[in-house]
Protein backbone atom coordinates (compact mmCIF):
# COMPACT_ATOMS: atom_id res chain seq x y z
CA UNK A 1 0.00 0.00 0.00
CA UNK A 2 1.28 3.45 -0.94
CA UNK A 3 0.72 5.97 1.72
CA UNK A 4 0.92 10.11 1.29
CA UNK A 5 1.84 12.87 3.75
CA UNK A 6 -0.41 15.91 4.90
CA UNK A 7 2.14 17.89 3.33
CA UNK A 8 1.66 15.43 -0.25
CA UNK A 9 -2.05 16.43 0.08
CA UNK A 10 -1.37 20.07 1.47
CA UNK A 11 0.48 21.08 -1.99
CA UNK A 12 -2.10 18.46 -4.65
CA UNK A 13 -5.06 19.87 -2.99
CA UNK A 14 -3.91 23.88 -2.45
CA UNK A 15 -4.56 23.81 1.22
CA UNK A 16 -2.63 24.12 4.30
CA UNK A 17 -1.33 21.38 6.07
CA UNK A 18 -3.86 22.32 9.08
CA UNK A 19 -6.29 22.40 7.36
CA UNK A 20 -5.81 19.13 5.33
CA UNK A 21 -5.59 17.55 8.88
CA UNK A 22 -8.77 18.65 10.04
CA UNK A 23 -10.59 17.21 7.06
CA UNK A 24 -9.06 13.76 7.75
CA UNK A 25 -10.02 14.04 11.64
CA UNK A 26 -13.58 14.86 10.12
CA UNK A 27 -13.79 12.36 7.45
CA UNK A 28 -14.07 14.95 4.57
CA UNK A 29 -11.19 13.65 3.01
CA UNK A 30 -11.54 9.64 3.10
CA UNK A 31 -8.38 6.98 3.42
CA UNK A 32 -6.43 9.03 6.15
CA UNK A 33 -5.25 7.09 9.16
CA UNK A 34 -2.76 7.16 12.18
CA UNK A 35 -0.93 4.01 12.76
CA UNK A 36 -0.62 5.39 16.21
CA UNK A 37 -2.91 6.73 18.17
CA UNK A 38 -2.23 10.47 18.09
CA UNK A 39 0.35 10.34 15.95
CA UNK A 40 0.85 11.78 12.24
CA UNK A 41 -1.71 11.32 9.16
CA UNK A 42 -0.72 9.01 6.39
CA UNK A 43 -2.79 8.81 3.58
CA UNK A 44 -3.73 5.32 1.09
CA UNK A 45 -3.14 6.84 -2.08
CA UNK A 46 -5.67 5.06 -4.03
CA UNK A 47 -8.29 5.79 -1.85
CA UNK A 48 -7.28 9.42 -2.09
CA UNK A 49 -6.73 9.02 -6.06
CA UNK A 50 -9.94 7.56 -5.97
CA UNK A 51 -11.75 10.28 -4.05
CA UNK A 52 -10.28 12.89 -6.04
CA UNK A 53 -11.42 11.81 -9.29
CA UNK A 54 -15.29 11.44 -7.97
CA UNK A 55 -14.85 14.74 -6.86
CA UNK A 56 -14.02 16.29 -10.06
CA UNK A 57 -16.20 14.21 -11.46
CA UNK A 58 -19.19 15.63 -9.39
CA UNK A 59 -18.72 19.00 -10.44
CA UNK A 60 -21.14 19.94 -13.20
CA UNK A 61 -20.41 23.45 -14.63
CA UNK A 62 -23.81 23.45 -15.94
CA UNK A 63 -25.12 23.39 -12.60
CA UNK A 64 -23.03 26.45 -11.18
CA UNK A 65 -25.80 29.00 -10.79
CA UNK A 66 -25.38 32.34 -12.77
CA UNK A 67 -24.37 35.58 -10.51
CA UNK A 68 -26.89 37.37 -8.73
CA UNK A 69 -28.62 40.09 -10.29
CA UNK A 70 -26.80 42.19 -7.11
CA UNK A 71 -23.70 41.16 -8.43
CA UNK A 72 -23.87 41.38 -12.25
CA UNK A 73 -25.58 45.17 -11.36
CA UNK A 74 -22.09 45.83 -9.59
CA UNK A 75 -20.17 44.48 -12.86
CA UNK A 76 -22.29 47.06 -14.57
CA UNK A 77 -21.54 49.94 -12.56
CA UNK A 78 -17.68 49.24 -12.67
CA UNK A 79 -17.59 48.60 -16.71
CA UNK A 80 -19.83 51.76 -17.00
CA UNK A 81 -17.32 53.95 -14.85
């Protein structure tokens, strides 16, 4: 099994170590475990892979919703300016 560091998925996913270690504790980001008990966060790197890929996967851009009529007003005041 190949195993990755907080700081592996701290610089792939753009987030701070800290961070990265809270979403483990929390389960947000799925394979992370501590061969001992309160120790440091190693990660199975095809779970991860795996995880990763549904998650881009998920993201529809033709679900994003549009900007708000509040916001594209604002784009119109600065373009008009």
């Amino acid at each position: 099994m190949t195993t990755l560091s907080v700081a592996d998925l701290a610089a792939d996913l753009h987030l701070s170590k800290a961070v990265v270690t809270d979403y483990l504790r929390t389960g947000r980001i799925p394979g992370g475990f501590q061969p001992v008990q309160n120790g440091r966060w190693l990660i199975d790197a095809t779970t991860y892979q795996q995880w990763k890929t549904e998650r881009i996967a998920a993201v529809d851009p033709h679900r994003i919703e549009p900007r708000s009529a509040r916001s594209r007003a604002a784009q119109t005041r600065r373009r008009t300016a």
